[in-house]
Protein backbone atom coordinates (compact mmCIF):
# COMPACT_ATOMS: atom_id res chain seq x y z
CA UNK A 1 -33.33 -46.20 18.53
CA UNK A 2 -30.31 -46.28 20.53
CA UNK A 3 -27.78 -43.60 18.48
CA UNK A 4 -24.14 -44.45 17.24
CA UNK A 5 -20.82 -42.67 18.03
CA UNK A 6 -18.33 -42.43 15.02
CA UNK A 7 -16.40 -45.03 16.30
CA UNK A 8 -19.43 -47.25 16.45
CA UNK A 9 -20.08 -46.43 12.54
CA UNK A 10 -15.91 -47.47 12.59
CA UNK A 11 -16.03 -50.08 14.16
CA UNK A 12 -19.04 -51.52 11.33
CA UNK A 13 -16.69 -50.79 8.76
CA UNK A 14 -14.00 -53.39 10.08
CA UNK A 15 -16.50 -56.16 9.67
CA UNK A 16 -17.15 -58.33 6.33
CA UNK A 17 -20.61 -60.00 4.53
CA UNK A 18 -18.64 -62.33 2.94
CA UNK A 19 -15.60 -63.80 6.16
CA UNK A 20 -16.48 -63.96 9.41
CA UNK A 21 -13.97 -61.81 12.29
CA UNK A 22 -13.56 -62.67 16.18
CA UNK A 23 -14.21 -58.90 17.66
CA UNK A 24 -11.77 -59.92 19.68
CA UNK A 25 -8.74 -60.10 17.29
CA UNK A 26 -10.01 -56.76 16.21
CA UNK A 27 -9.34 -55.49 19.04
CA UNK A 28 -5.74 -56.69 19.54
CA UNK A 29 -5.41 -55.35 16.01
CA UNK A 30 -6.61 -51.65 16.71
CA UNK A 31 -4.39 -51.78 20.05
CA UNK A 32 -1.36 -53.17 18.02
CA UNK A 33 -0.46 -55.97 19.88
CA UNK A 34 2.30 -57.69 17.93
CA UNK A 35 1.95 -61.05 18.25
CA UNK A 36 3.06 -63.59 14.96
CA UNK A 37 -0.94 -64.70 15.14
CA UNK A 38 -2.44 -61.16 15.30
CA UNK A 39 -0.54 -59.34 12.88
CA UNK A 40 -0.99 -62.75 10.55
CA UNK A 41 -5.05 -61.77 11.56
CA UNK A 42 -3.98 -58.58 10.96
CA UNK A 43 -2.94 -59.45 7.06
CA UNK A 44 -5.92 -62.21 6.68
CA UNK A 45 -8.65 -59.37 7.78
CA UNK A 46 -6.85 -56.70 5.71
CA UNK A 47 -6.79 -54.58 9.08
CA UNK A 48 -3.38 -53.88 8.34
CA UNK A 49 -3.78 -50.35 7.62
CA UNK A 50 -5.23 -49.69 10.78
CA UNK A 51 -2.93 -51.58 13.00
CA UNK A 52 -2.34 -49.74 16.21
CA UNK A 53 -4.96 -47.10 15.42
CA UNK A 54 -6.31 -47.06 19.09
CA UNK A 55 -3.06 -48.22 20.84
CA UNK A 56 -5.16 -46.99 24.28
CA UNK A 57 -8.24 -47.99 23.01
CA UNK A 58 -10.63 -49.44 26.19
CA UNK A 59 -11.57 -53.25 25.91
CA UNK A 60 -14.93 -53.13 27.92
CA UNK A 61 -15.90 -49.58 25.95
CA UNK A 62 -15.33 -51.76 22.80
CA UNK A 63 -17.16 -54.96 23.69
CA UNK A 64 -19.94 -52.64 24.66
CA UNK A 65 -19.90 -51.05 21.34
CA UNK A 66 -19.99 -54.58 19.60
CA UNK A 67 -23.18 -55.48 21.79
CA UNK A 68 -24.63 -52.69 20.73
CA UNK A 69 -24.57 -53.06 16.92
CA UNK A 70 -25.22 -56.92 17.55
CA UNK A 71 -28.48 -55.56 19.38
CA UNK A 72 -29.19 -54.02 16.13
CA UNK A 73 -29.02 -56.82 13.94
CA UNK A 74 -25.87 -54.91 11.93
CA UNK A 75 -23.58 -57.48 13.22
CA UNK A 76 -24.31 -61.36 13.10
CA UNK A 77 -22.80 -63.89 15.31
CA UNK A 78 -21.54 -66.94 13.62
CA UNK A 79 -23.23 -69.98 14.07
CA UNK A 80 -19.78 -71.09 16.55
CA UNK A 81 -21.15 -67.84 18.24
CA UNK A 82 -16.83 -66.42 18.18
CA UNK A 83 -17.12 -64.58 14.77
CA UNK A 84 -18.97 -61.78 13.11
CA UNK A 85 -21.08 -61.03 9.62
CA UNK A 86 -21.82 -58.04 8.57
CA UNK A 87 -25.44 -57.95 7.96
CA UNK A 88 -26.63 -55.73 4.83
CA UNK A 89 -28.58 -53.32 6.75
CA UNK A 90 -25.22 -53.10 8.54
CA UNK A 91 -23.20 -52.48 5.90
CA UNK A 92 -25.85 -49.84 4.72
CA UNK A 93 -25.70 -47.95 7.70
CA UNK A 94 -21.95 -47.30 7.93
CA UNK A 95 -22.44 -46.51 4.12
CA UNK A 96 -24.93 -43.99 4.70
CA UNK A 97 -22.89 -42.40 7.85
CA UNK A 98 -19.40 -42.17 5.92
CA UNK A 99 -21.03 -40.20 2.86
CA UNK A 100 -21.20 -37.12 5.77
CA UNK A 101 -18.32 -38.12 7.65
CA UNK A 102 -14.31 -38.59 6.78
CA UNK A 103 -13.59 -42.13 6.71
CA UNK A 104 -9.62 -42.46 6.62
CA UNK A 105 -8.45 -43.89 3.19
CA UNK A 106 -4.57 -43.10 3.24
CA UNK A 107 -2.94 -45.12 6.52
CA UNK A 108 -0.90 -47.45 6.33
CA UNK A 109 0.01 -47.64 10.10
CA UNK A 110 1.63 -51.27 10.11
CA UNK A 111 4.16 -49.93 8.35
CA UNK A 112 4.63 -46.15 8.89
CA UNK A 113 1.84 -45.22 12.06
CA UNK A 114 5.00 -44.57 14.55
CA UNK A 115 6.91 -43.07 11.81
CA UNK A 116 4.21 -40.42 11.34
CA UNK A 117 3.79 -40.07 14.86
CA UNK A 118 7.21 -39.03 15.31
CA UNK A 119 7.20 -36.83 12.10
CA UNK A 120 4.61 -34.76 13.33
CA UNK A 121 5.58 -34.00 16.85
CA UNK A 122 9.74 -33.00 14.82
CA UNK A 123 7.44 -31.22 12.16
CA UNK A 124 5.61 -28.88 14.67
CA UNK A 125 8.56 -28.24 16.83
CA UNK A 126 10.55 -27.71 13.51
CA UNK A 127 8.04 -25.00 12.39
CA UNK A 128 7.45 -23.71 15.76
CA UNK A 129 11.07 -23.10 16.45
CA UNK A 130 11.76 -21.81 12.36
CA UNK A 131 8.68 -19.25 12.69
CA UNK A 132 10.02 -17.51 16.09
CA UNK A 133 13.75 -17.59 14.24
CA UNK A 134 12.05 -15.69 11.59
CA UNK A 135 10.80 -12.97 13.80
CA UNK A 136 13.73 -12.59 15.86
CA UNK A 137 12.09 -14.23 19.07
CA UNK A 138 13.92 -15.92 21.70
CA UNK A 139 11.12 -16.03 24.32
CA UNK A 140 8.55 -18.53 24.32
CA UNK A 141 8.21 -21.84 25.37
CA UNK A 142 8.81 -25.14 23.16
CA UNK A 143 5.76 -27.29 22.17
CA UNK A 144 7.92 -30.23 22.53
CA UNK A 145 9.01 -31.02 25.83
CA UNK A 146 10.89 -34.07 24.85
CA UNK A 147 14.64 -33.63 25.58
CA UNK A 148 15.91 -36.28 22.57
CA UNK A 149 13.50 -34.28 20.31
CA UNK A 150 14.93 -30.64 21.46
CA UNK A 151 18.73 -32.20 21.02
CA UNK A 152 17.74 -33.90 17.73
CA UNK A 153 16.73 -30.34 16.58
CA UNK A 154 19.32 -28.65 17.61
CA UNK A 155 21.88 -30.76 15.52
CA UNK A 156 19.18 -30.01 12.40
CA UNK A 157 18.97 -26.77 12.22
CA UNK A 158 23.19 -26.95 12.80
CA UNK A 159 23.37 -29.47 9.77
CA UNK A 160 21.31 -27.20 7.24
CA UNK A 161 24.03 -24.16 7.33
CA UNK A 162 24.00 -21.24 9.40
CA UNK A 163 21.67 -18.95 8.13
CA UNK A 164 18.46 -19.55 9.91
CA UNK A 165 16.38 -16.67 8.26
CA UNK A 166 16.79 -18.31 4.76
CA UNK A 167 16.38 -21.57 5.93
CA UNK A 168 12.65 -20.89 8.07
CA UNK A 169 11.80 -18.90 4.49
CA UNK A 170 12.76 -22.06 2.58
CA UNK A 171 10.59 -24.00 5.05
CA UNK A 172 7.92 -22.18 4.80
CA UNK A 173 7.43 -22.33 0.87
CA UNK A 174 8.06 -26.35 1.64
CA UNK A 175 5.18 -25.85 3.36
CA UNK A 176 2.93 -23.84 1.25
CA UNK A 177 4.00 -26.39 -1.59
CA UNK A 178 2.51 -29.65 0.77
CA UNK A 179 -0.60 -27.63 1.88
CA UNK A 180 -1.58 -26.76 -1.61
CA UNK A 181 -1.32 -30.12 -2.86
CA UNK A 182 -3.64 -31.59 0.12
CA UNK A 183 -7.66 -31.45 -0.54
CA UNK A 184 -8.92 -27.95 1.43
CA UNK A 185 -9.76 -29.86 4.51
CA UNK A 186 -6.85 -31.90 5.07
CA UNK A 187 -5.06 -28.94 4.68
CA UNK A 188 -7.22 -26.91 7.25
CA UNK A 189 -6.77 -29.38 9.89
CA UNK A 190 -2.86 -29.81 9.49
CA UNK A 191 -2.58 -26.07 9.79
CA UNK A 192 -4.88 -25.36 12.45
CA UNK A 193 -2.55 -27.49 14.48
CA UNK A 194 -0.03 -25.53 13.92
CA UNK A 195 1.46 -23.18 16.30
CA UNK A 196 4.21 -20.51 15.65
CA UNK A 197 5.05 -16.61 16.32
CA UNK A 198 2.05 -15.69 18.30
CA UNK A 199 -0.04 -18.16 17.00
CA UNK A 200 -1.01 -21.52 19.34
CA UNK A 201 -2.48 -24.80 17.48
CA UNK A 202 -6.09 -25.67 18.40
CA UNK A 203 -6.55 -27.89 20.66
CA UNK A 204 -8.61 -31.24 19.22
CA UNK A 205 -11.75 -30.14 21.45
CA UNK A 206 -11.51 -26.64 19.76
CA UNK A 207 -11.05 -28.35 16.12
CA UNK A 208 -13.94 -30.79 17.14
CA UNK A 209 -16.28 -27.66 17.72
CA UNK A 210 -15.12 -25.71 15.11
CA UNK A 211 -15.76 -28.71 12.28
CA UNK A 212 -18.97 -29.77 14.08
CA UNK A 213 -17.44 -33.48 14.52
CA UNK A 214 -16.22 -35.47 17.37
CA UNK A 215 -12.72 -35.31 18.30
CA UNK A 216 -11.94 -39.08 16.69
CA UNK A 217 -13.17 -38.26 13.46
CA UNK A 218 -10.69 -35.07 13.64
CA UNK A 219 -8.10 -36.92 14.98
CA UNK A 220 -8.31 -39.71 12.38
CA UNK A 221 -8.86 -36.94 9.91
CA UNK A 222 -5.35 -35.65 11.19
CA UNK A 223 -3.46 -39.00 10.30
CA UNK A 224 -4.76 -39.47 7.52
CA UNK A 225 -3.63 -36.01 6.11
CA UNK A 226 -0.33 -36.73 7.54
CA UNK A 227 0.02 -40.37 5.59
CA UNK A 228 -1.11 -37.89 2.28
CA UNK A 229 1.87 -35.72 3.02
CA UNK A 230 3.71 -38.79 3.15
CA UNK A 231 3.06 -40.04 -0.32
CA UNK A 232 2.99 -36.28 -1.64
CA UNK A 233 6.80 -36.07 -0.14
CA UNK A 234 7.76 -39.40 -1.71
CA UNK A 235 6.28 -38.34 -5.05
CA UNK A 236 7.81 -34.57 -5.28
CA UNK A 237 10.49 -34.98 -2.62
CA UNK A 238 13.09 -33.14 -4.59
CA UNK A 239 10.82 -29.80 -4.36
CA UNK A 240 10.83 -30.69 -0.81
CA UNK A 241 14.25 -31.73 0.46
CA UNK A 242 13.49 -30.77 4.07
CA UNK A 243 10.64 -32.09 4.55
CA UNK A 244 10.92 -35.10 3.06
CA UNK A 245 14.58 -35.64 4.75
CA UNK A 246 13.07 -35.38 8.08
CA UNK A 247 10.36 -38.04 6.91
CA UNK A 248 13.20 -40.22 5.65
CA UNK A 249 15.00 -40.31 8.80
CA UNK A 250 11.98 -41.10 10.74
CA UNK A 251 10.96 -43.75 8.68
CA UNK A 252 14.26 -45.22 8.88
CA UNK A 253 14.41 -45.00 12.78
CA UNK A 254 10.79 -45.85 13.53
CA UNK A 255 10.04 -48.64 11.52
CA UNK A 256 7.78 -50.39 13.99
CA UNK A 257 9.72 -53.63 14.35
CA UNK A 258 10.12 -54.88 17.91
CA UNK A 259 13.72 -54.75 18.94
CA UNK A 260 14.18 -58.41 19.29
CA UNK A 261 12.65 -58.90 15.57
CA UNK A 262 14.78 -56.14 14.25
CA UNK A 263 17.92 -58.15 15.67
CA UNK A 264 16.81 -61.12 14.13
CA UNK A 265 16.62 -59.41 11.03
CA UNK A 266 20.14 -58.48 11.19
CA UNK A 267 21.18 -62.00 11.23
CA UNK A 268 19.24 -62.96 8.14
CA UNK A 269 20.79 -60.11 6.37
CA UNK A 270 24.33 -61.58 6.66
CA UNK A 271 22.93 -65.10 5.64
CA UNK A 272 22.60 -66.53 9.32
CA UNK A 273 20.60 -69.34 9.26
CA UNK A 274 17.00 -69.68 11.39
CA UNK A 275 19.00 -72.69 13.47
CA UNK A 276 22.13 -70.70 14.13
CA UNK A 277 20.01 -67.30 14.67
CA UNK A 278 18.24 -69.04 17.27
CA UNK A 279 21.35 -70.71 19.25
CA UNK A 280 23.72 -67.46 19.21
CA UNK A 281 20.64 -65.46 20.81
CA UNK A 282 19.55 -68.58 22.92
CA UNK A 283 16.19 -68.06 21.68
CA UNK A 284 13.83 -70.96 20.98
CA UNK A 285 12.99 -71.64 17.25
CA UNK A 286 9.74 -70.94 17.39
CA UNK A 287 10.46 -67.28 18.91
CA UNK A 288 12.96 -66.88 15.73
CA UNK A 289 9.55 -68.39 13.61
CA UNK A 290 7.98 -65.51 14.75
CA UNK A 291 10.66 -63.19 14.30
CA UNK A 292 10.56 -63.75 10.49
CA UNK A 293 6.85 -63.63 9.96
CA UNK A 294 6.74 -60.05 11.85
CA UNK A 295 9.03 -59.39 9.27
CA UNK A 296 7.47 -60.82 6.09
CA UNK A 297 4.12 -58.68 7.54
CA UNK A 298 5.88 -55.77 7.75
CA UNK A 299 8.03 -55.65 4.96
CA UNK A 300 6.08 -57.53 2.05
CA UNK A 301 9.83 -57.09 -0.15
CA UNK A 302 11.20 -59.40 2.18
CA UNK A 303 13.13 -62.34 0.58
CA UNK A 304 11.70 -65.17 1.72
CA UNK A 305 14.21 -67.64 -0.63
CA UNK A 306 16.50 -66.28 2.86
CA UNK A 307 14.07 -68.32 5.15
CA UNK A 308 13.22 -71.35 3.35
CA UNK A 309 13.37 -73.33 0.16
CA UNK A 310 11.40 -71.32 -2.24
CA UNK A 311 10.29 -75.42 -4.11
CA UNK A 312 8.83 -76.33 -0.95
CA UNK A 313 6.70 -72.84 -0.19
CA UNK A 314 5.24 -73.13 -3.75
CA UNK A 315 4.33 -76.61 -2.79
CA UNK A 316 2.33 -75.89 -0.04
CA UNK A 317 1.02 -72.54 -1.66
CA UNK A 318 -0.02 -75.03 -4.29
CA UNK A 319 -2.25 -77.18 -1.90
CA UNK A 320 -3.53 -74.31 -0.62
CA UNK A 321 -4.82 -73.20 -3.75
CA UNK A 322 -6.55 -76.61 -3.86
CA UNK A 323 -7.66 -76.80 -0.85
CA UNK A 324 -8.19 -73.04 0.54
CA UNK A 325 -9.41 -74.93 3.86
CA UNK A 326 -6.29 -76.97 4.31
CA UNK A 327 -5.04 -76.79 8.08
CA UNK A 328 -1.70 -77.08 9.14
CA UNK A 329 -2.08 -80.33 10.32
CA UNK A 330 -3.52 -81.77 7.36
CA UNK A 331 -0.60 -80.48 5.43
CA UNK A 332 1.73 -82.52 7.73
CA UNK A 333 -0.01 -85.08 6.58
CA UNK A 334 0.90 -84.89 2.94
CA UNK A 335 4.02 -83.51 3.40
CA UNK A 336 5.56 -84.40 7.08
CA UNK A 337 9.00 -82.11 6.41
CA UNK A 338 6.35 -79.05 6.69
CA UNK A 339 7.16 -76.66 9.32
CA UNK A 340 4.20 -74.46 10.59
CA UNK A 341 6.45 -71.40 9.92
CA UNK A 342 6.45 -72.40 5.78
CA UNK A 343 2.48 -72.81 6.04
CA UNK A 344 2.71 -69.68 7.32
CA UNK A 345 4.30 -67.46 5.23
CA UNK A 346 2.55 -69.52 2.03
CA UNK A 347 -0.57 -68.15 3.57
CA UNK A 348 0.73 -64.56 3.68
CA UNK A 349 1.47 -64.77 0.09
CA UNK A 350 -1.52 -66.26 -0.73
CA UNK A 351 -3.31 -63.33 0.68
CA UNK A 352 -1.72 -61.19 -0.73
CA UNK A 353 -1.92 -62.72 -4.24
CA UNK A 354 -5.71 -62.33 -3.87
CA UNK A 355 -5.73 -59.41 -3.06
């Protein structure tokens, strides 16, 4: 029998006995594109978590890895021969592998992915640059060769007071504090990456041969350790102030939004409405439509009584319930005011109610 990669196993686990998913939508969903209709798939699958995983992620590599498994009888085609069951022997087999193998629990990269992203690369140049301060070393060579990173750090370490030695000792017990908290291999593969006075990070090949996995599972393995530290920092962030300010401010200035979206969002802070939104940016309505459910995706505290009449999005939530089926243009039907955008969102918080 023909053997399976880790992302093959990965790739099982996306799937679902009980709904039906195009492999193609997947795959816009692991490569993030954000689109109103794939991060509303992304929502309906509850892929949301792993939105963007693979941002590189190749589409023929993937197809042939969904041929494969469909070979195998652990993926059904649907009888419209688009979507795809999980069979049960399917669903056993990616059981069986994960018992052995880390399956990430913690992301949430709809949300936060970039923000991590950019936390980590400021967090190892932070404790690069902290570690030589503390041994007196002015010679070596940064691990980030980023110019907006190496400015951004320069105004840090200017903004938290002059003494450098006590602030790289007060890092480092931030650090021993986060590392303690995290299970023993989380914390083994967050500070094997880690690279300091005389000491270079491993390189994922070298972590790959020194955990006996491939370098997918470690790099997954990574992330996920990171979105730990995350919810660690959130949870005892004032035993952590530096830390957990750096996370703030990347959070705050990588929040994933498209630019265009995050304008829009602007306007509906200071009341605009969708009409007026739409003819001060000279955008059509339907881009601003989109605008606000990239928003109500990625921020599920959005106020949507800011968008629309709440009455009329409990009415159609309310047909919905009755009719779970109902398309958009049988709702028109019943109700002809109906724009697509309210069906919309009522079907974003009807997934999430059932949830």
């Amino acid at each position: 029998m023909e053997s399976l990669s880790y992302l093959d196993y990965f790739y099982l686990s996306l799937f679902s006995q009980a709904h039906s998913k195009k492999s193609s939508t997947i795959y816009h969903i692991l490569t993030g594109k954000k689109t109103a209709s794939i991060l509303y798939s992304a929502e309906k699958y509850q892929l949301t978590h792993f939105f963007s995983l693979f941002p590189k992620l190749n589409r023929v590599e993937f197809n042939n890895s969904i041929k494969k498994m469909t070979n195998l009888n652990y993926l059904l085609l649907s009888e419209e021969k688009e979507d795809y069951y999980l069979s049960t022997s399917g669903e056993k087999n990616y059981y069986d592998y994960f018992v052995d193998h880390y399956y990430p629990k913690q992301l949430n990269q709809l949300q936060n992915g970039l923000a991590l992203i950019h936390f980590w690369r400021t967090l190892t140049l932070v404790t690069q640059v902290l570690s030589e301060i503390r041994y007196k070393n002015k010679h070596y060579v940064p691990i980030e060769k980023e110019w907006e990173k190496q400015i951004w750090l320069k105004k840090w370490l200017k903004k938290n007071g002059e003494n450098k030695q006590e602030l790289a000792i007060e890092f480092g017990k931030e650090w021993i504090l986060i590392l303690d908290k995290l299970p023993l291999l989380n914390a083994e593969i967050v500070a094997v990456n880690l690279s300091g006075h005389e000491n270079t990070g491993k390189t994922q090949k070298q972590q790959a041969e020194k955990y006996k996995k491939e370098s997918v599972e470690v790099n997954l393995l990574l992330l996920d350790s990171l979105a730990l530290i995350g919810k660690i920092m959130k949870q005892h962030q004032e035993k952590m102030p530096l830390f957990f300010s750096i996370y703030k401010e990347m959070l705050h200035t990588y929040d994933g939004t498209t630019k265009s979206t995050a304008i829009t969002r602007q306007y509906l802070s200071k009341g605009y409405s969708l009409e007026k939104i739409a003819k001060l940016r000279q955008l059509k309505s339907s881009t601003v439509n989109e605008h606000v459910i990239e928003i109500s995706i990625m921020d599920p505290s959005f106020n949507l009584s800011t968008v629309l009449p709440i009455d009329k999005l409990e009415e159609i939530k309310q047909l919905l319930k009755e009719m779970p089926t109902i398309t958009y243009q049988e709702i028109i039907r019943i109700k002809p005011e109906a724009l697509f955008l309210w069906y919309r969102l009522a079907q974003i918080e009807r997934n999430r109610d059932s949830d």
